[in-house]
C-alpha atoms as a PDB file:
ATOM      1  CA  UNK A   1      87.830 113.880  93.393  1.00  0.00           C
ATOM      2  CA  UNK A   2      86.946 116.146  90.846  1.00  0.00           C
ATOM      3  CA  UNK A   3      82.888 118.015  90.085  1.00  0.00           C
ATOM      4  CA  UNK A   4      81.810 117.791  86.251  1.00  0.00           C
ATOM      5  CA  UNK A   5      79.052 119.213  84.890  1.00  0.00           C
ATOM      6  CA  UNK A   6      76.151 116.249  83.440  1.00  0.00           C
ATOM      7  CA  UNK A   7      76.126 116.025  79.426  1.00  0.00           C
ATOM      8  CA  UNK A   8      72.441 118.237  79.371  1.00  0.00           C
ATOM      9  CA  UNK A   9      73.921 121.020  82.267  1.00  0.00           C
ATOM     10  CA  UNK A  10      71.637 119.722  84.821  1.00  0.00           C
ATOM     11  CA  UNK A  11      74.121 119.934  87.370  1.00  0.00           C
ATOM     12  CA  UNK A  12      76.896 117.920  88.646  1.00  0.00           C
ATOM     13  CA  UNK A  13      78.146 114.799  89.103  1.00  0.00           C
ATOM     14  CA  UNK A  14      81.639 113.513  91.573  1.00  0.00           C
ATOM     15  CA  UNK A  15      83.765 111.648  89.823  1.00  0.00           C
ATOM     16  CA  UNK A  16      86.801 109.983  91.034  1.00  0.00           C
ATOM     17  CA  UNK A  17      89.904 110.119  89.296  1.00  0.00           C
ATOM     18  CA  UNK A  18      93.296 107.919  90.084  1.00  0.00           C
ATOM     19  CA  UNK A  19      95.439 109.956  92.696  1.00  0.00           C
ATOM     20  CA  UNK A  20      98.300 107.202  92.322  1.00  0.00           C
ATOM     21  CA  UNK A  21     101.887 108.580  93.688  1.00  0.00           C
ATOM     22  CA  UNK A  22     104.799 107.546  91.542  1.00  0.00           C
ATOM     23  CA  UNK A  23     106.953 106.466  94.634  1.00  0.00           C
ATOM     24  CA  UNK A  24     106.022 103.387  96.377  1.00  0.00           C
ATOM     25  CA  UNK A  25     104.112 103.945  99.184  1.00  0.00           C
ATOM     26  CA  UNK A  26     103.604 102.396 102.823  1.00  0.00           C
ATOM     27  CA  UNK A  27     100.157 100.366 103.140  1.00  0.00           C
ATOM     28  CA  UNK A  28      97.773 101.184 106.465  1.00  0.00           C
ATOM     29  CA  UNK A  29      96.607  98.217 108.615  1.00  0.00           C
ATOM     30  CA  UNK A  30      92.798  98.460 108.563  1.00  0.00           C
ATOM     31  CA  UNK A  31      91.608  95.702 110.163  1.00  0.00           C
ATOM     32  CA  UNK A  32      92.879  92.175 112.022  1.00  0.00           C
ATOM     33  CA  UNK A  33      90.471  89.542 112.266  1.00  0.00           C
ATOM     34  CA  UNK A  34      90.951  86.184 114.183  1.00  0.00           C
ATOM     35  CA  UNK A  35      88.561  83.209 113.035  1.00  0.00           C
ATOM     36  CA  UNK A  36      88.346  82.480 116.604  1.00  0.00           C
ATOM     37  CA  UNK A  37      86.209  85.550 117.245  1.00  0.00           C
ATOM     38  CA  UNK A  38      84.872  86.102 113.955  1.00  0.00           C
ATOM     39  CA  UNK A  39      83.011  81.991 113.037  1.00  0.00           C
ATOM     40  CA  UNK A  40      82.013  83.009 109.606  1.00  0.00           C
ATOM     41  CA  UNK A  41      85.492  84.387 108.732  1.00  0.00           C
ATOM     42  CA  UNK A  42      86.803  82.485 105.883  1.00  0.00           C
ATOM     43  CA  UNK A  43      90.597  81.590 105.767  1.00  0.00           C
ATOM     44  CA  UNK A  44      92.881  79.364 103.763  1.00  0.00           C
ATOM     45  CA  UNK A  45      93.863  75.979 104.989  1.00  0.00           C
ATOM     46  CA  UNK A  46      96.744  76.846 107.907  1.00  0.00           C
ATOM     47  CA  UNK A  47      95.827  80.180 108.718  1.00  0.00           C
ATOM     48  CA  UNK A  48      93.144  81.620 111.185  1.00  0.00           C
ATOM     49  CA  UNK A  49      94.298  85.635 111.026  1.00  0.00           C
ATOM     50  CA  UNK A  50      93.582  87.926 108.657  1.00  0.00           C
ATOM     51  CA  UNK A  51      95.145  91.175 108.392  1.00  0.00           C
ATOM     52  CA  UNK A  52      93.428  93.638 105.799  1.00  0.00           C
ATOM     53  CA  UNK A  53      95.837  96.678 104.869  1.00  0.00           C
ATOM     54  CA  UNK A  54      95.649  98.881 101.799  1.00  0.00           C
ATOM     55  CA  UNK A  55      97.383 101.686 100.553  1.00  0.00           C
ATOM     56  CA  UNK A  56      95.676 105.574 101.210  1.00  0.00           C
ATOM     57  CA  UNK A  57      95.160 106.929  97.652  1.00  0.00           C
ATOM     58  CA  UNK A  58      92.383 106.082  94.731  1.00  0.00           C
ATOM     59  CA  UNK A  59      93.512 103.704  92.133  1.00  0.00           C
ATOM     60  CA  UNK A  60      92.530 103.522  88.921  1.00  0.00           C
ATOM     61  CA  UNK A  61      89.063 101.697  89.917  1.00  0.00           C
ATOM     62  CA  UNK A  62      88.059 104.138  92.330  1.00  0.00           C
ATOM     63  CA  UNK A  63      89.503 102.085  95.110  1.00  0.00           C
ATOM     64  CA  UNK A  64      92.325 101.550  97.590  1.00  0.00           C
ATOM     65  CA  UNK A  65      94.531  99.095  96.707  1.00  0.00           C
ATOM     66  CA  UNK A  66      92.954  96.346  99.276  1.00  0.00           C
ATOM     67  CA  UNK A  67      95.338  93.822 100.400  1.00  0.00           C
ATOM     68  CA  UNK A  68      94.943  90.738 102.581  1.00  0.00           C
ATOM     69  CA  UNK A  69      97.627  88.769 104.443  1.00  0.00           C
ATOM     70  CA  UNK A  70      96.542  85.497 105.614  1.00  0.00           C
ATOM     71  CA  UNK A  71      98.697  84.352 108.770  1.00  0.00           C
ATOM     72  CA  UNK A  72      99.140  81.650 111.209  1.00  0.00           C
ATOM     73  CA  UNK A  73      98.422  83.528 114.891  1.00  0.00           C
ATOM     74  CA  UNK A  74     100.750  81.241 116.973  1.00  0.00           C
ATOM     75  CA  UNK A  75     103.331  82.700 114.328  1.00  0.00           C
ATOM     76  CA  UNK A  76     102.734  86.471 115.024  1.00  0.00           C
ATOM     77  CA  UNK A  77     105.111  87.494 117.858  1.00  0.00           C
ATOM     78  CA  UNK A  78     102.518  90.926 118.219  1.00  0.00           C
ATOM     79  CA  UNK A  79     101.847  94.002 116.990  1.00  0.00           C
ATOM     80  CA  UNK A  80     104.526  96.690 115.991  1.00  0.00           C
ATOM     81  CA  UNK A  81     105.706  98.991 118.381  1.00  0.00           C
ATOM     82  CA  UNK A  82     106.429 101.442 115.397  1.00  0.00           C
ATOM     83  CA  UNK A  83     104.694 100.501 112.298  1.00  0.00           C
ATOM     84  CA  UNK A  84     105.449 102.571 109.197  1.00  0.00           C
ATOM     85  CA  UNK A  85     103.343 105.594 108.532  1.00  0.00           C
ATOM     86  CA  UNK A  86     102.344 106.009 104.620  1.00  0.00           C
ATOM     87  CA  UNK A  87     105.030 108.741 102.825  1.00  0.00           C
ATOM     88  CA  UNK A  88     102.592 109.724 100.371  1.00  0.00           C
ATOM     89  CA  UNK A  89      98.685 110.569 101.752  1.00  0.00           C
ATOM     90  CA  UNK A  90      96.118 111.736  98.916  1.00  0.00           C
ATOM     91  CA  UNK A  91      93.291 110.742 100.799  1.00  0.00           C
ATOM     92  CA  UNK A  92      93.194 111.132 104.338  1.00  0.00           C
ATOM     93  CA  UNK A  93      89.611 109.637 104.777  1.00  0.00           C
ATOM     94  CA  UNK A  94      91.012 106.590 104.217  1.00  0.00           C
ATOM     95  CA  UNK A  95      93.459 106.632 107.542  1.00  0.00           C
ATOM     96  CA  UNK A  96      91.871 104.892 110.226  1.00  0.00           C
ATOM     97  CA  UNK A  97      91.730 107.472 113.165  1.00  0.00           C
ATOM     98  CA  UNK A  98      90.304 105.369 116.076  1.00  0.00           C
ATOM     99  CA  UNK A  99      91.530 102.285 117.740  1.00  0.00           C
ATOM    100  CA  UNK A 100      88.605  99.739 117.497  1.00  0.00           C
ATOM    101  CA  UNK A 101      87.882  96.518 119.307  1.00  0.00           C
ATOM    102  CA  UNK A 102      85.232  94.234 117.720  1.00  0.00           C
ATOM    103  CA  UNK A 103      82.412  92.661 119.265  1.00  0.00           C
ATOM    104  CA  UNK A 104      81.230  90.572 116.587  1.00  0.00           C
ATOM    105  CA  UNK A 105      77.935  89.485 116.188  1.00  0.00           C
ATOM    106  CA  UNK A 106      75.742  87.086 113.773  1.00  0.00           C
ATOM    107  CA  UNK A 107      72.354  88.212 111.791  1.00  0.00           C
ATOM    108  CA  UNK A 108      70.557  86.831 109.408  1.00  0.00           C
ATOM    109  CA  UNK A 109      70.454  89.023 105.877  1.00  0.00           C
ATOM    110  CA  UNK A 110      68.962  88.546 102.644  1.00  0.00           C
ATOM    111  CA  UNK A 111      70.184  89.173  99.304  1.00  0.00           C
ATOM    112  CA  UNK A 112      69.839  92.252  97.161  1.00  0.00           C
ATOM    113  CA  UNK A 113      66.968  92.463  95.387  1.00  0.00           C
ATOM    114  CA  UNK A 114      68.597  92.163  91.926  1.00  0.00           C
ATOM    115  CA  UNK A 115      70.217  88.573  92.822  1.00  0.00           C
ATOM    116  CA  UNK A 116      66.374  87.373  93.824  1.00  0.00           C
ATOM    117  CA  UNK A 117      65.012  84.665  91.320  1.00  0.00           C
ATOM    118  CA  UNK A 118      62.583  86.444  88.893  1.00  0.00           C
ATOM    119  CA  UNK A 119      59.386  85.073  90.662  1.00  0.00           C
ATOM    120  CA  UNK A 120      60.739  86.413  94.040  1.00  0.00           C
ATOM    121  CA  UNK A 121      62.051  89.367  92.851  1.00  0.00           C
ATOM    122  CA  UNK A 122      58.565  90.502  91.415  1.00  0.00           C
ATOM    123  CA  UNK A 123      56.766  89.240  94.686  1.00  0.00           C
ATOM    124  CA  UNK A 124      59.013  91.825  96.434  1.00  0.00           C
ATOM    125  CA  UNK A 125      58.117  94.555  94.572  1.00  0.00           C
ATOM    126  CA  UNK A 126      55.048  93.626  94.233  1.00  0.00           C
ATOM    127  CA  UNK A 127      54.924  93.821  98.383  1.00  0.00           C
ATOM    128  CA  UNK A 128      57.171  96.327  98.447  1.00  0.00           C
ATOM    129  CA  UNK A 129      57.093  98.737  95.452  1.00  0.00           C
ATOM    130  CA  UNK A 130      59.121 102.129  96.200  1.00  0.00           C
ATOM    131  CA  UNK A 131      59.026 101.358  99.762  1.00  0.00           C
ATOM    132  CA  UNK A 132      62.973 100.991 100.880  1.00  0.00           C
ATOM    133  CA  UNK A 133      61.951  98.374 103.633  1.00  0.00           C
ATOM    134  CA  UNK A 134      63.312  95.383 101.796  1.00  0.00           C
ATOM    135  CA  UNK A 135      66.917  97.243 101.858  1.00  0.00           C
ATOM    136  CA  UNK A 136      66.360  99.118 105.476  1.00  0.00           C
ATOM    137  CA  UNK A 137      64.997  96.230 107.231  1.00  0.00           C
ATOM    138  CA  UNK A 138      64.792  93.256 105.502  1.00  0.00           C
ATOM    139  CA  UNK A 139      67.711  93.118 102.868  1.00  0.00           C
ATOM    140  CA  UNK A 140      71.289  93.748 104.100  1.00  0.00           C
ATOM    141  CA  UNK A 141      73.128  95.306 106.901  1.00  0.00           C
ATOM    142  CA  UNK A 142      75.119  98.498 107.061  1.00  0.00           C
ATOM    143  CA  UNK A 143      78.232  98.786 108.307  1.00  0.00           C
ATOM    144  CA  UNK A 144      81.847  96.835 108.931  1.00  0.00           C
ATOM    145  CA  UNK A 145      80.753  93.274 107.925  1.00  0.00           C
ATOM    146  CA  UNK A 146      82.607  89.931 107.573  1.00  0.00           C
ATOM    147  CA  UNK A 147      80.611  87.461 104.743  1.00  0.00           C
ATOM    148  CA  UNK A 148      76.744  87.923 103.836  1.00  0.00           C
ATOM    149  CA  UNK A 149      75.669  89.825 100.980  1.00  0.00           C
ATOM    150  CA  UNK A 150      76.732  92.835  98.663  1.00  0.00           C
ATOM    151  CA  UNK A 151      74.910  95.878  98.330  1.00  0.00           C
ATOM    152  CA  UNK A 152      74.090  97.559  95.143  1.00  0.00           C
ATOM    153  CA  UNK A 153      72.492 100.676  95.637  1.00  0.00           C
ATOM    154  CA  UNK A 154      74.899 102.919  94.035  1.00  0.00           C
ATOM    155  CA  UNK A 155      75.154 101.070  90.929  1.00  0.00           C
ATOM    156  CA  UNK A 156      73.169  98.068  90.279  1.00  0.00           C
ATOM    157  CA  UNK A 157      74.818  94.880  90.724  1.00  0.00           C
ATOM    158  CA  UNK A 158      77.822  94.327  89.186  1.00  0.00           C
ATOM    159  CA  UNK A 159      79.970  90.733  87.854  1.00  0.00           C
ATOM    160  CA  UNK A 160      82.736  90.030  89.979  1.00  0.00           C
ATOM    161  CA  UNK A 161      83.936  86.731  88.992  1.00  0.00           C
ATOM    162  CA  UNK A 162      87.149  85.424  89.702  1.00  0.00           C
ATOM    163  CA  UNK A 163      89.979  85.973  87.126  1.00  0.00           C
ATOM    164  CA  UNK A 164      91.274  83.012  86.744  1.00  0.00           C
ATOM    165  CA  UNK A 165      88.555  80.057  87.359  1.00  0.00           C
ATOM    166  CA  UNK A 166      85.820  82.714  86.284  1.00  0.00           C
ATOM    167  CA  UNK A 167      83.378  81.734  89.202  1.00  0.00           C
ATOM    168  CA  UNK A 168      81.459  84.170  91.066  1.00  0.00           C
ATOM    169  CA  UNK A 169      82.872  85.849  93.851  1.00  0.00           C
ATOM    170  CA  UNK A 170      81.131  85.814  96.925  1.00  0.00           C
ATOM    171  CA  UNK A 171      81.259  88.925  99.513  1.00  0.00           C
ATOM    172  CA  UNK A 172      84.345  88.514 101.682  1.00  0.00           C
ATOM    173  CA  UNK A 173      84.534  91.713 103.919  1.00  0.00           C
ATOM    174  CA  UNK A 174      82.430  95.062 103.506  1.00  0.00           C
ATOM    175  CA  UNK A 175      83.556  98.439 104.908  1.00  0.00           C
ATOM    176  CA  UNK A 176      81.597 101.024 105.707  1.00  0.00           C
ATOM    177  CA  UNK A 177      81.506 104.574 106.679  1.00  0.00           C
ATOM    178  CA  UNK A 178      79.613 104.529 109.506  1.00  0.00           C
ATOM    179  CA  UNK A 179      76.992 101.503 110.753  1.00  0.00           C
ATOM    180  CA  UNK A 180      73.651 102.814 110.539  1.00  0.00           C
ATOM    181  CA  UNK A 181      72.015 105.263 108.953  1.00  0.00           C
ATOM    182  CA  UNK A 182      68.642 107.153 109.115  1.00  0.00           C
ATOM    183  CA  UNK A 183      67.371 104.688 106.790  1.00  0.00           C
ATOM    184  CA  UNK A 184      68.833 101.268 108.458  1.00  0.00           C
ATOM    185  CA  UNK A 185      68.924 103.106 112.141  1.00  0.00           C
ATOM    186  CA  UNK A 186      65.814 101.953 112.769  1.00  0.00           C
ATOM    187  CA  UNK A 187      66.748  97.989 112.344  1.00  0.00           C
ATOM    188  CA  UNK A 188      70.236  97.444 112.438  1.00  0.00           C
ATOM    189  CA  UNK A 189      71.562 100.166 115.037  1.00  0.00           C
ATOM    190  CA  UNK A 190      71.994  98.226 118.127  1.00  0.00           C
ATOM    191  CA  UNK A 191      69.715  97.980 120.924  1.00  0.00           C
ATOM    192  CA  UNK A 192      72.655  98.804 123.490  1.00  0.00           C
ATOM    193  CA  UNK A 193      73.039 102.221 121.330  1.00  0.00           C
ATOM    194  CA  UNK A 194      69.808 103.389 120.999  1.00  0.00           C
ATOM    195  CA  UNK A 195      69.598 105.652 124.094  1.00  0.00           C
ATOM    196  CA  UNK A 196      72.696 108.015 122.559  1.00  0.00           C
ATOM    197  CA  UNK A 197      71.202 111.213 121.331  1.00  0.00           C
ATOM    198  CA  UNK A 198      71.597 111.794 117.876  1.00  0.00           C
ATOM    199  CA  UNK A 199      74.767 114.538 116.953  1.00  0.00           C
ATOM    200  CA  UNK A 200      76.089 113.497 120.458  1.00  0.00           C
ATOM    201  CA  UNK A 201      80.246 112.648 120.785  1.00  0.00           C
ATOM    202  CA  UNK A 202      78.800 109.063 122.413  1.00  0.00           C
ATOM    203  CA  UNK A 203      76.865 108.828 119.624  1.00  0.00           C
ATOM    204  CA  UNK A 204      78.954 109.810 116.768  1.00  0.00           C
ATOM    205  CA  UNK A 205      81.463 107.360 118.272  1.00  0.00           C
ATOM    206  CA  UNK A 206      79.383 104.060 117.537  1.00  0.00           C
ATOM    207  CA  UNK A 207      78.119 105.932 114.269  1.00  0.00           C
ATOM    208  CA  UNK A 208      81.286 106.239 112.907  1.00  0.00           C
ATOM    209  CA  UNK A 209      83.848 104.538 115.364  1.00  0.00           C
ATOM    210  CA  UNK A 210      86.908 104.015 113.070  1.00  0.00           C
ATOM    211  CA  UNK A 211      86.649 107.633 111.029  1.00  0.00           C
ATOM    212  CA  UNK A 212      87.292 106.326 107.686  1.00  0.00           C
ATOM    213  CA  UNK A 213      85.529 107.365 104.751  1.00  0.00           C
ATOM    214  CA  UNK A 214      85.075 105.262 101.388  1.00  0.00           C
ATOM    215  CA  UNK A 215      83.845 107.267  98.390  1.00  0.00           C
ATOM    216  CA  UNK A 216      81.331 109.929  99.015  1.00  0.00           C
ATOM    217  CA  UNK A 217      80.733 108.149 102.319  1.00  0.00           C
ATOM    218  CA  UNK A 218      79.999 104.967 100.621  1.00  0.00           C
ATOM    219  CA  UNK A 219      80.804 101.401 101.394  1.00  0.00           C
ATOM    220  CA  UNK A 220      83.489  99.236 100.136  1.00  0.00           C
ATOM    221  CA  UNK A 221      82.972  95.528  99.239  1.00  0.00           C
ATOM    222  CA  UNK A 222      85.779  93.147  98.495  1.00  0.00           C
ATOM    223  CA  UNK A 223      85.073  89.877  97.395  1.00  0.00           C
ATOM    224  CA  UNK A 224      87.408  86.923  97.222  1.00  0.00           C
ATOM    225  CA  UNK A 225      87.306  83.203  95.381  1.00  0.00           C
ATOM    226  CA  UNK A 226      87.605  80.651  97.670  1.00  0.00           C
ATOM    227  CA  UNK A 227      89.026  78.316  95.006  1.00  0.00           C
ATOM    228  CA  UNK A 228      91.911  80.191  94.187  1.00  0.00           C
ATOM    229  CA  UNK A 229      92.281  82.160  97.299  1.00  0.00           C
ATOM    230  CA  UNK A 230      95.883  83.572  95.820  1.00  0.00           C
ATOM    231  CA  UNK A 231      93.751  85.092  92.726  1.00  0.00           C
ATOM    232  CA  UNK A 232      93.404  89.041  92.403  1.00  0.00           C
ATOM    233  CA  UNK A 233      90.522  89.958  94.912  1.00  0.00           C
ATOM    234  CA  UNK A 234      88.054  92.168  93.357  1.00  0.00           C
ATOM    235  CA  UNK A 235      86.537  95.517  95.138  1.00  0.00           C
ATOM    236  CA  UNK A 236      83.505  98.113  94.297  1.00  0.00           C
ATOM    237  CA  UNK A 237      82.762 100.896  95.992  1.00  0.00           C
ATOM    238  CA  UNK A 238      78.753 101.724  96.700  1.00  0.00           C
END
């Protein structure tokens, strides 16, 4: 990432340029998710694991290059004993440093305010104005996510329709850099973490329990079509 100064010198921005190696390079495992444990996790006919790896260097949109393998668990023998390190590492923040176990958990969410119908939209504001409650408390939740709805506070929302049938995407899997913050603390930290004092190693553990960083400690949503589940996924960073 490189600092620029704004067109009228008022200070600067972070932009984030392509770090791409010319060699080929080896992709991370991120995440494994079993539909078993996860019941809103979405896979293709014959499969019920999902394995999310990508490789540890900005691409030309800003992102990782995401990928997801689709498997059959009774076909997985088990996990590597060895598994290949990456050869070329431009951005450490995106090696995962802890060993996480999920405990996954269902909540209700609504959408971002932008993807509100008009009339609802306005009644939100109207209720709302500059207030950040919708987003904090109402709106979406922080954190590692499988499924709900995107967040668009970095940007505004954004199309991402599929490439081939040209149908809206919907959010497949969000990651985060930590999963609560002072804004969302307050309503989406959970109640079993809520006696950790703040700047505390227990609590910096459930704030930030894998160590990876996306962006300028942003959020990473990839979205998938469900119709042609072998198209190009689509990611944004927030």
């Amino acid at each position: 990432m490189t600092f620029v100064r704004t067109p009228r010198g008022a200070g600067y921005v972070t932009t984030i340029e392509p770090t791409v190696p010319d060699v080929p390079v080896n992709y991370v495992g991120v995440a494994q998710l079993r539909s078993v444990d996860v019941p809103d996790l979405w896979c293709p006919p014959g499969t019920d694991l999902l394995q999310v790896l990508w490789c540890p260097n900005i691409h030309l949109d800003g992102c990782p290059a995401v990928r997801l393998r689709w498997r059959k668990l009774t076909e997985v023998a088990g996990p590597l004993l060895d598994p290949p390190v990456p050869n070329v590492v431009e951005f450490e923040e995106y090696l995962p440093r802890y060993p996480c176990v999920i405990h996954p958990e269902q909540v209700v969410e609504f959408p971002f305010h932008q993807e509100l119908p008009p009339d609802l939209e306005a009644a939100v504001g109207q209720r709302f104005g500059e207030d950040p409650d919708y987003q904090y408390v109402l709106s979406i939740a922080p954190g590692w996510k499988v499924g709900g709805w995107a967040s668009w506070h970095s940007t505004d929302i954004g199309p991402m329709d599929c490439p081939r049938c040209a149908v809206r995407m919907p959010l497949f899997l969000s990651i985060d850099s930590c999963e609560w913050d002072g804004g969302s603390g307050p309503r989406w930290r959970p109640v079993e973490e809520r006696h950790l004092a703040d700047g505390t190693p227990e609590c910096s553990a459930t704030y930030e329990p894998t160590g990876i960083v996306v962006g300028r400690f942003g959020l990473l949503n990839v979205f998938v079509c469900r119709t042609c589940p072998d198209a190009p996924l689509r990611a944004n960073i927030q």
